[in-house]
N, C-alpha and C. Protein backbone atom coordinates (compact mmCIF):
# COMPACT_ATOMS: atom_id res chain seq x y z
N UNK A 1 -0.97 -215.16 -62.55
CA UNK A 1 -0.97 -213.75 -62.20
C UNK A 1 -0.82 -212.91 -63.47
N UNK A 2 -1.15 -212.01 -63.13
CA UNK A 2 -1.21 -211.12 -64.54
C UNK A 2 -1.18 -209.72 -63.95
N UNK A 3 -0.48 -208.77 -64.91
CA UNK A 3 -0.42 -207.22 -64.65
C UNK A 3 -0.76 -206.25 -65.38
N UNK A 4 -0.81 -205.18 -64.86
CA UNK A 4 -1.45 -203.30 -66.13
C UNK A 4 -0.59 -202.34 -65.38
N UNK A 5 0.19 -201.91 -66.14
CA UNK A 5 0.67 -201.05 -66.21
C UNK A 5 0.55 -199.53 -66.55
N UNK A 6 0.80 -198.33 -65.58
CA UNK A 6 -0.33 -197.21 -66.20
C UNK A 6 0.83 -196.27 -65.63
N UNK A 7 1.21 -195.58 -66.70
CA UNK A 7 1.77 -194.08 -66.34
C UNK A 7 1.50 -193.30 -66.05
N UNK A 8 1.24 -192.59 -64.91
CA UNK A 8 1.02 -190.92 -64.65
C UNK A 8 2.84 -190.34 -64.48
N UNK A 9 2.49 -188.94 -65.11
CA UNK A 9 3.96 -188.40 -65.07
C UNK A 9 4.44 -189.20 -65.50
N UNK A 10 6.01 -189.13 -64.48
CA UNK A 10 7.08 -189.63 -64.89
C UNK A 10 6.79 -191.58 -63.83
N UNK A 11 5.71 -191.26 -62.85
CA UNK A 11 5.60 -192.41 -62.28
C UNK A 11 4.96 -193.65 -63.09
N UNK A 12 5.47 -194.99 -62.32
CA UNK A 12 4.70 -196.27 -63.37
C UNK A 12 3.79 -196.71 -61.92
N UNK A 13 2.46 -197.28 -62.46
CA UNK A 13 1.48 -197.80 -61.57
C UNK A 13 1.21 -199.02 -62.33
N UNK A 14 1.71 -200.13 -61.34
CA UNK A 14 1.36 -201.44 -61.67
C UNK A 14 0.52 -201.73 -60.76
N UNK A 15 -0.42 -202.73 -61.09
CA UNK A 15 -0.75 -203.73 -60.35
C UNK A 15 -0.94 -205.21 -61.13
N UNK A 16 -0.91 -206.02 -59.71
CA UNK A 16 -0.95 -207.68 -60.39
C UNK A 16 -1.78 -208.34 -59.26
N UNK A 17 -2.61 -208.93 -60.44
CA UNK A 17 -3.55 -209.22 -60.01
C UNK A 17 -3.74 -210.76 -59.95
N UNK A 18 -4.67 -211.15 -59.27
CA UNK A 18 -4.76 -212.94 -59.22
C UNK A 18 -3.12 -213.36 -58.49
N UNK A 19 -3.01 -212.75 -57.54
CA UNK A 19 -2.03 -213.33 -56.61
C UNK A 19 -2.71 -214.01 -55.68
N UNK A 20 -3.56 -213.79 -55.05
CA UNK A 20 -3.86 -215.17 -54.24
C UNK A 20 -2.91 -215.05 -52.93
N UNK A 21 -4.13 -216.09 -51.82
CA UNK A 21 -3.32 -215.85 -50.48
C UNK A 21 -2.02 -217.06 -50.67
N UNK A 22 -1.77 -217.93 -51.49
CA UNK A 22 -0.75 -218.67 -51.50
C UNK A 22 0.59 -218.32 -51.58
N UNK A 23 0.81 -217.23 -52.89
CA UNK A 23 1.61 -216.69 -53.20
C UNK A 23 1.87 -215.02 -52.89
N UNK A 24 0.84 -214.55 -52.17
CA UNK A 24 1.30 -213.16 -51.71
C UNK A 24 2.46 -212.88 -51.04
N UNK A 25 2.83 -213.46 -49.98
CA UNK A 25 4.13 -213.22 -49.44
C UNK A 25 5.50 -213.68 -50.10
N UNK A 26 5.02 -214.52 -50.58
CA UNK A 26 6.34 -214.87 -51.64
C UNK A 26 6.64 -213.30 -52.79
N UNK A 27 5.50 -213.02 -53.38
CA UNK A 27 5.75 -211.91 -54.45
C UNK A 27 5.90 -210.70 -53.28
N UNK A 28 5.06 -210.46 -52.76
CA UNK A 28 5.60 -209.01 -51.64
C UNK A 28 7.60 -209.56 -51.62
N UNK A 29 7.66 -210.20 -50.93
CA UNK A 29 8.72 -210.53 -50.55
C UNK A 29 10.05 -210.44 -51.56
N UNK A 30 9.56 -210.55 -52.43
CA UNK A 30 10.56 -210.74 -54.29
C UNK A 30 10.45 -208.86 -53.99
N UNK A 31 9.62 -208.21 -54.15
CA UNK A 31 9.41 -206.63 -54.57
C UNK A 31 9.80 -206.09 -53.33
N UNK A 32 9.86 -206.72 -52.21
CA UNK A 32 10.75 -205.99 -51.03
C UNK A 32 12.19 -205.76 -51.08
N UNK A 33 12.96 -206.91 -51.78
CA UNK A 33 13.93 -207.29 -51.97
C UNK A 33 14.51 -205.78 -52.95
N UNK A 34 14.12 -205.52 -54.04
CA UNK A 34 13.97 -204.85 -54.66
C UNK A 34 13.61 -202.90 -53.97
N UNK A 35 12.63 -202.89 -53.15
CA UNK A 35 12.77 -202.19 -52.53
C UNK A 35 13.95 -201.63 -51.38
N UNK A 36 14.53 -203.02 -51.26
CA UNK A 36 15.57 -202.55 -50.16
C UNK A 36 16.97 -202.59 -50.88
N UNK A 37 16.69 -202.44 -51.95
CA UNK A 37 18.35 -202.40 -52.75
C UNK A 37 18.64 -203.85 -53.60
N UNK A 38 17.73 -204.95 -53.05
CA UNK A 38 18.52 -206.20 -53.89
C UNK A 38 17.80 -206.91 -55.14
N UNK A 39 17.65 -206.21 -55.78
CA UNK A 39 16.76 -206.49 -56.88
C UNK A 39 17.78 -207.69 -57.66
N UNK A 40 17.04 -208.35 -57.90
CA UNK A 40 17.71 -209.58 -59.23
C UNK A 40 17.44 -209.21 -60.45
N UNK A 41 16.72 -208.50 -60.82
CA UNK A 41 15.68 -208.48 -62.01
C UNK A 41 16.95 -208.30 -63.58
N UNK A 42 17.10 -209.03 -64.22
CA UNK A 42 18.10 -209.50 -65.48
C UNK A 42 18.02 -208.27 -66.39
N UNK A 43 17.51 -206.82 -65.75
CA UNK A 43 17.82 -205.14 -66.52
C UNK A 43 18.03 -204.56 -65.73
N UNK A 44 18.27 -203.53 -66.40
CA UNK A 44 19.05 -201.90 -65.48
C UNK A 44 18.15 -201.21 -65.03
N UNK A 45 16.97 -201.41 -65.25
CA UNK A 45 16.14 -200.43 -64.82
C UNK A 45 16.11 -200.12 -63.31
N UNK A 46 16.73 -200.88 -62.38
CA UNK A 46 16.42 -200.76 -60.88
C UNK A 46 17.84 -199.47 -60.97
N UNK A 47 18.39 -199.58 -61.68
CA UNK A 47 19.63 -198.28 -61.41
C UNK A 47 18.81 -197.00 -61.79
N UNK A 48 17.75 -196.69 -62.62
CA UNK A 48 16.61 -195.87 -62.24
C UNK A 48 15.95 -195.80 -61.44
N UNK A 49 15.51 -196.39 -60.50
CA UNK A 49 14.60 -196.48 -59.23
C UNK A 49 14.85 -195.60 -58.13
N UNK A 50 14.30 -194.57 -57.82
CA UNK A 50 14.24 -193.65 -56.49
C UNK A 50 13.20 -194.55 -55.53
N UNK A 51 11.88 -194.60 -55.80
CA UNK A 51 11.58 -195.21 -54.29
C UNK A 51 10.40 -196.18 -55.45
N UNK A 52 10.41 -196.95 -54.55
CA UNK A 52 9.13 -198.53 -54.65
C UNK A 52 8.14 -198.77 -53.49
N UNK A 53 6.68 -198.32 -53.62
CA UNK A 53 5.86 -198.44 -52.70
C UNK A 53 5.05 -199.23 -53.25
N UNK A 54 4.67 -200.54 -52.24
CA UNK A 54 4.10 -201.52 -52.02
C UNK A 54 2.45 -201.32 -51.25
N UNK A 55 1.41 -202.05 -51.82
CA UNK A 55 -0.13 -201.43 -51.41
C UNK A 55 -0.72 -203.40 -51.47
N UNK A 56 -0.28 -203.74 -50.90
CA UNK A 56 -0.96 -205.32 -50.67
C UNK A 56 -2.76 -205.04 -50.69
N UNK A 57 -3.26 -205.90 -51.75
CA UNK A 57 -4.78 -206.22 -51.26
C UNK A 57 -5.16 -207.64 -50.78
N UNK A 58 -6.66 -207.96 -51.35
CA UNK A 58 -7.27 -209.18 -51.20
C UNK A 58 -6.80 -210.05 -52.03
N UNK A 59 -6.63 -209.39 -53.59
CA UNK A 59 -6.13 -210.80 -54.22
C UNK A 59 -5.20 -209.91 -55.40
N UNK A 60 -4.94 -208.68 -54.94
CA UNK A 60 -3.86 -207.96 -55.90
C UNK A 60 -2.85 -207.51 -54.82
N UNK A 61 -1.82 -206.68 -55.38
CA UNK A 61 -1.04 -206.06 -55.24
C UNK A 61 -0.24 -204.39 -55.84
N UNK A 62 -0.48 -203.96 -55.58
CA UNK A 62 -0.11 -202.55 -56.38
C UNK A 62 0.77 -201.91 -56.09
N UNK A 63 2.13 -201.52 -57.19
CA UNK A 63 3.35 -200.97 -57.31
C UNK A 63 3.31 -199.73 -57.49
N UNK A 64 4.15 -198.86 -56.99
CA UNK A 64 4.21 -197.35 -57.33
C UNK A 64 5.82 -197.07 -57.41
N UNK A 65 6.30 -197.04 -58.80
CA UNK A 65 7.68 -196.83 -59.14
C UNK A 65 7.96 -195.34 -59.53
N UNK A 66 8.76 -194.56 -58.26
CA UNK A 66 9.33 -192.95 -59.42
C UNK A 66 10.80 -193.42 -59.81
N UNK A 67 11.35 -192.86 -60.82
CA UNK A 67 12.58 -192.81 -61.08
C UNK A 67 13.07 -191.74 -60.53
N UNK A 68 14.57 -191.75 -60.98
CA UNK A 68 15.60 -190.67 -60.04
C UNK A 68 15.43 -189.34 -61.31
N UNK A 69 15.17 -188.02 -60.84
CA UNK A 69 15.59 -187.08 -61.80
C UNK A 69 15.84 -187.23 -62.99
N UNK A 70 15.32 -186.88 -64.19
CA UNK A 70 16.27 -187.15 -65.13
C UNK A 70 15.95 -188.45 -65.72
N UNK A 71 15.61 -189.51 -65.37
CA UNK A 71 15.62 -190.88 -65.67
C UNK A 71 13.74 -191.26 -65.96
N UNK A 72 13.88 -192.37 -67.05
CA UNK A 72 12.48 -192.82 -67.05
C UNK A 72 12.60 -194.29 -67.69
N UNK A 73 11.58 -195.05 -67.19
CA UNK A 73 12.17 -196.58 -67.26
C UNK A 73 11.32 -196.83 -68.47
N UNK A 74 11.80 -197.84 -69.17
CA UNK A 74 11.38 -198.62 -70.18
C UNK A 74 10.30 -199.49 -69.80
N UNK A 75 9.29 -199.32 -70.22
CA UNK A 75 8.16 -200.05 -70.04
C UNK A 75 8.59 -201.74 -70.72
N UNK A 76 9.22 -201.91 -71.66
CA UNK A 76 9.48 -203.38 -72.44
C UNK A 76 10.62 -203.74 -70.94
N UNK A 77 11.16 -203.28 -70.60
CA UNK A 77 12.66 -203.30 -69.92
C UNK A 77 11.62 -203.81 -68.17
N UNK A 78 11.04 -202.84 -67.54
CA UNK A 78 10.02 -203.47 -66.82
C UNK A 78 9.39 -204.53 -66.79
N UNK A 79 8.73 -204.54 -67.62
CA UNK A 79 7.62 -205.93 -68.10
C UNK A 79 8.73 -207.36 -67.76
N UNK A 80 10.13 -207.24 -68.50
CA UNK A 80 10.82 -207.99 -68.19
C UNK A 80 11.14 -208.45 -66.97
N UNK A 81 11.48 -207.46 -65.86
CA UNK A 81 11.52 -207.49 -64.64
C UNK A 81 10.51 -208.27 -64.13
N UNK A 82 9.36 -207.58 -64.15
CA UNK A 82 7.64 -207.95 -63.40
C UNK A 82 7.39 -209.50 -63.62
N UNK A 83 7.99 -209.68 -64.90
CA UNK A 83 8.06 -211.17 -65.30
C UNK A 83 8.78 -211.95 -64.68
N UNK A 84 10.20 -211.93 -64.51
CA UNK A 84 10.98 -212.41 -63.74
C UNK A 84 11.44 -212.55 -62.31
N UNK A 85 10.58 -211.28 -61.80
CA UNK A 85 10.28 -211.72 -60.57
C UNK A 85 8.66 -212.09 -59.96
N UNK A 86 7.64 -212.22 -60.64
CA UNK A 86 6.78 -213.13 -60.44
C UNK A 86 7.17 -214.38 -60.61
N UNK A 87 7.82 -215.17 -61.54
CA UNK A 87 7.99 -216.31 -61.58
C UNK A 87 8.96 -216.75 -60.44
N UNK A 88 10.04 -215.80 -60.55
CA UNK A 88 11.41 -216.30 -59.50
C UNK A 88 10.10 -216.61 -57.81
N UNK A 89 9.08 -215.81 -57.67
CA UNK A 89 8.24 -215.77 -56.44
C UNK A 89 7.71 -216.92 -56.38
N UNK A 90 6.85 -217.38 -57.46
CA UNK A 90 5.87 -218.70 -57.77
C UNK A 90 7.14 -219.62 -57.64
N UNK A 91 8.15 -219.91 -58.00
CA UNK A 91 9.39 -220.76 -58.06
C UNK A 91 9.47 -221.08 -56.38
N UNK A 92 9.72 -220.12 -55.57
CA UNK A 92 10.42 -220.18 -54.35
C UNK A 92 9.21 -220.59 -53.27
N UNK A 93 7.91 -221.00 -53.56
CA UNK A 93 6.75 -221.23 -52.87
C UNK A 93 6.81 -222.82 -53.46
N UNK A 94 6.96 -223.47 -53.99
CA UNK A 94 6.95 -224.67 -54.56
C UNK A 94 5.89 -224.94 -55.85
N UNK A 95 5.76 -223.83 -56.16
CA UNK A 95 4.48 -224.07 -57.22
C UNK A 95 5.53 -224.44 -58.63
C-alpha cells in the first residue's frame, strides 16, 4: 500500500492506495479506531484531530483530517502514524 498526501487549508487529504479487497476492512477498521477516539498511532498528532472522515473505494481509501482551531499537524509526524497503522492493519489480517 502506498499513500499522497495533499493539503488544502488547514485540512490534510490522504489517500492509500493498493489496499485491496483483502485488507480493506482491516485498514478501515485501524482508521475507525482512530476516528472514535482510540488511536494507537506512537505521536501526538491525534491530540490535534477535530474530525476524521473516511471515503472507502475499489482499491483505495481516502482520509479527510481537520485539526482543532489553532492547531496544524506535522506532515513527518503523520506519515509516521499512516505508517504505523497500515502495518499494525496488514499485521492483524495475517499477512
Amino acid at each position: 500500500m502506498k499513500y499522497r498526501i495533499d493539503k488544502t487549508g488547514e485540512q490534510l487529504h490522504i489517500e492509500i492506495v493498493g489496499v485491496g479487497d483483502n485488507k480493506r476492512n482491516e485498514v478501515l477498521g485501524a482508521f475507525q479506531q482512530c476516528q472514535e477516539g482510540r488511536c494507537a498511532c506512537p505521536t501526538r498528532q491525534y491530540e490535534k484531530l477535530q474530525s476524521l472522515s473516511m471515503e472507502p473505494g475499489a482499491d483505495a481509501i481516502k482520509l479527510r483530517l481537520m485539526p482543532k482551531p489553532g492547531e496544524e499537524f506535522e506532515r513527518e509526524q503523520i506519515e509516521k502514524c499512516l505508517d504505523f497503522t497500515i502495518e499494525s492493519a496488514s499485521e492483524g489480517s495475517g499477512a
